[in-house]
C-alpha atoms as a PDB file:
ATOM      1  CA  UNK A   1       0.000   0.000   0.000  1.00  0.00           C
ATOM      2  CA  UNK A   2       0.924   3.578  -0.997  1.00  0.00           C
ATOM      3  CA  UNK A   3       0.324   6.871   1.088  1.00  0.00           C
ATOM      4  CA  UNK A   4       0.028   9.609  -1.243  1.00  0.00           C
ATOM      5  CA  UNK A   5      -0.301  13.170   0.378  1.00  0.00           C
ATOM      6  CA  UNK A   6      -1.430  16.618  -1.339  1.00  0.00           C
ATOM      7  CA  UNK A   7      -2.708  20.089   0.138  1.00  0.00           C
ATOM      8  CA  UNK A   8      -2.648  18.009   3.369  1.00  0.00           C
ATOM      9  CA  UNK A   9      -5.024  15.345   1.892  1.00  0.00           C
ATOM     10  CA  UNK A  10      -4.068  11.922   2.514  1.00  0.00           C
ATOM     11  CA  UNK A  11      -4.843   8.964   0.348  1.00  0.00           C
ATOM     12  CA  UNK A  12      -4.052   5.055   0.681  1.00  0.00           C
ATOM     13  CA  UNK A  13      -3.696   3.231  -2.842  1.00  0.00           C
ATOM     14  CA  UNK A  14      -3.317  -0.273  -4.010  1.00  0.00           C
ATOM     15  CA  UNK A  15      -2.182  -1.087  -7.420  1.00  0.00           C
ATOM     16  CA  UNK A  16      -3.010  -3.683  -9.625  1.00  0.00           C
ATOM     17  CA  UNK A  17      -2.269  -4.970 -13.416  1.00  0.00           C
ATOM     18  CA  UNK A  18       0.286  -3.216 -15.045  1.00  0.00           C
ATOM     19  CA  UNK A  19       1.953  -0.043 -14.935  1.00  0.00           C
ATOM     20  CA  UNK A  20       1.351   1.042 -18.098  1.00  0.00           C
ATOM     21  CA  UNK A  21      -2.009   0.485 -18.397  1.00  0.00           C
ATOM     22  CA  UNK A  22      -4.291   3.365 -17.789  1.00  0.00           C
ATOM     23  CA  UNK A  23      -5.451   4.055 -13.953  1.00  0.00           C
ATOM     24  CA  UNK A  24      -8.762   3.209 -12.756  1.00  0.00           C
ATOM     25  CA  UNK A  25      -9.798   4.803  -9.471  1.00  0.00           C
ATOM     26  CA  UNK A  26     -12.398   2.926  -7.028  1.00  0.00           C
ATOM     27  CA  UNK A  27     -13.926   5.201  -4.565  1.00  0.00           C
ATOM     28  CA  UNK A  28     -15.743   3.360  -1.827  1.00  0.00           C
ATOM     29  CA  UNK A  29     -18.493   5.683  -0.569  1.00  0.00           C
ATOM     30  CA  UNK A  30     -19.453   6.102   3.439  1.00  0.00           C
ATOM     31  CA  UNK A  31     -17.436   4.849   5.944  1.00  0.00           C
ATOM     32  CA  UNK A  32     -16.252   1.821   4.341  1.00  0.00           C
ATOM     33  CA  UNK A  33     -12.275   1.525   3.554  1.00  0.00           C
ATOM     34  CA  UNK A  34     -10.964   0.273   0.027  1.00  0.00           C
ATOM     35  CA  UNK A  35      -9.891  -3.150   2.031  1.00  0.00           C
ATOM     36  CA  UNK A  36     -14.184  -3.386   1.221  1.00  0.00           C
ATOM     37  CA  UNK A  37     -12.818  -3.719  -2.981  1.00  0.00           C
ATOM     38  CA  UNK A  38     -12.819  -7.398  -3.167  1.00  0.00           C
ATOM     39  CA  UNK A  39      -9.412  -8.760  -4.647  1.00  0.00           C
ATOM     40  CA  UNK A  40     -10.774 -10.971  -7.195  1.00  0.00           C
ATOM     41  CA  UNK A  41     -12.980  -7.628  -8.923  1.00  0.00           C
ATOM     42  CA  UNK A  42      -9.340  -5.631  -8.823  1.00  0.00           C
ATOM     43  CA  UNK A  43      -7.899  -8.677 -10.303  1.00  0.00           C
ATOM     44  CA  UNK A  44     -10.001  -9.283 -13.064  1.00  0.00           C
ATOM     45  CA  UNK A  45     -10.014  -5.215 -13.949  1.00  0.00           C
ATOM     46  CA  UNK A  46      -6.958  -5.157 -14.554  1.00  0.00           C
ATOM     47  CA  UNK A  47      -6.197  -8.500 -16.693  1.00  0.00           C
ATOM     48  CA  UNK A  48      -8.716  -6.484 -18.247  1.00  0.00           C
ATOM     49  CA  UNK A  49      -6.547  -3.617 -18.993  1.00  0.00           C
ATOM     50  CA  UNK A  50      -8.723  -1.249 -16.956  1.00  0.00           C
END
């Protein structure tokens, strides 16, 4: 996991797939953390290129 920080905004990220490919960004609404993204759905995004 990555911290990135801007304008005193901190955000956690997880990558998947490969670098190259173009970012997709999950947002998980409420109070619920990204650890809520099932593996297996980030997984099969990005074999998907997404």
């Amino acid at each position: 996991m990555r911290t990135v920080t801007h304008s005193g905004i901190s955000l956690a990220t997880e990558a998947f797939g490969t670098p190259t490919d173009p970012p997709l960004i999950l947002i998980m609404g409420a109070t619920a953390s990204m650890l809520t993204w099932p593996d297996q759905l980030c997984t099969l995004l990005a074999a998907q290129g997404l």
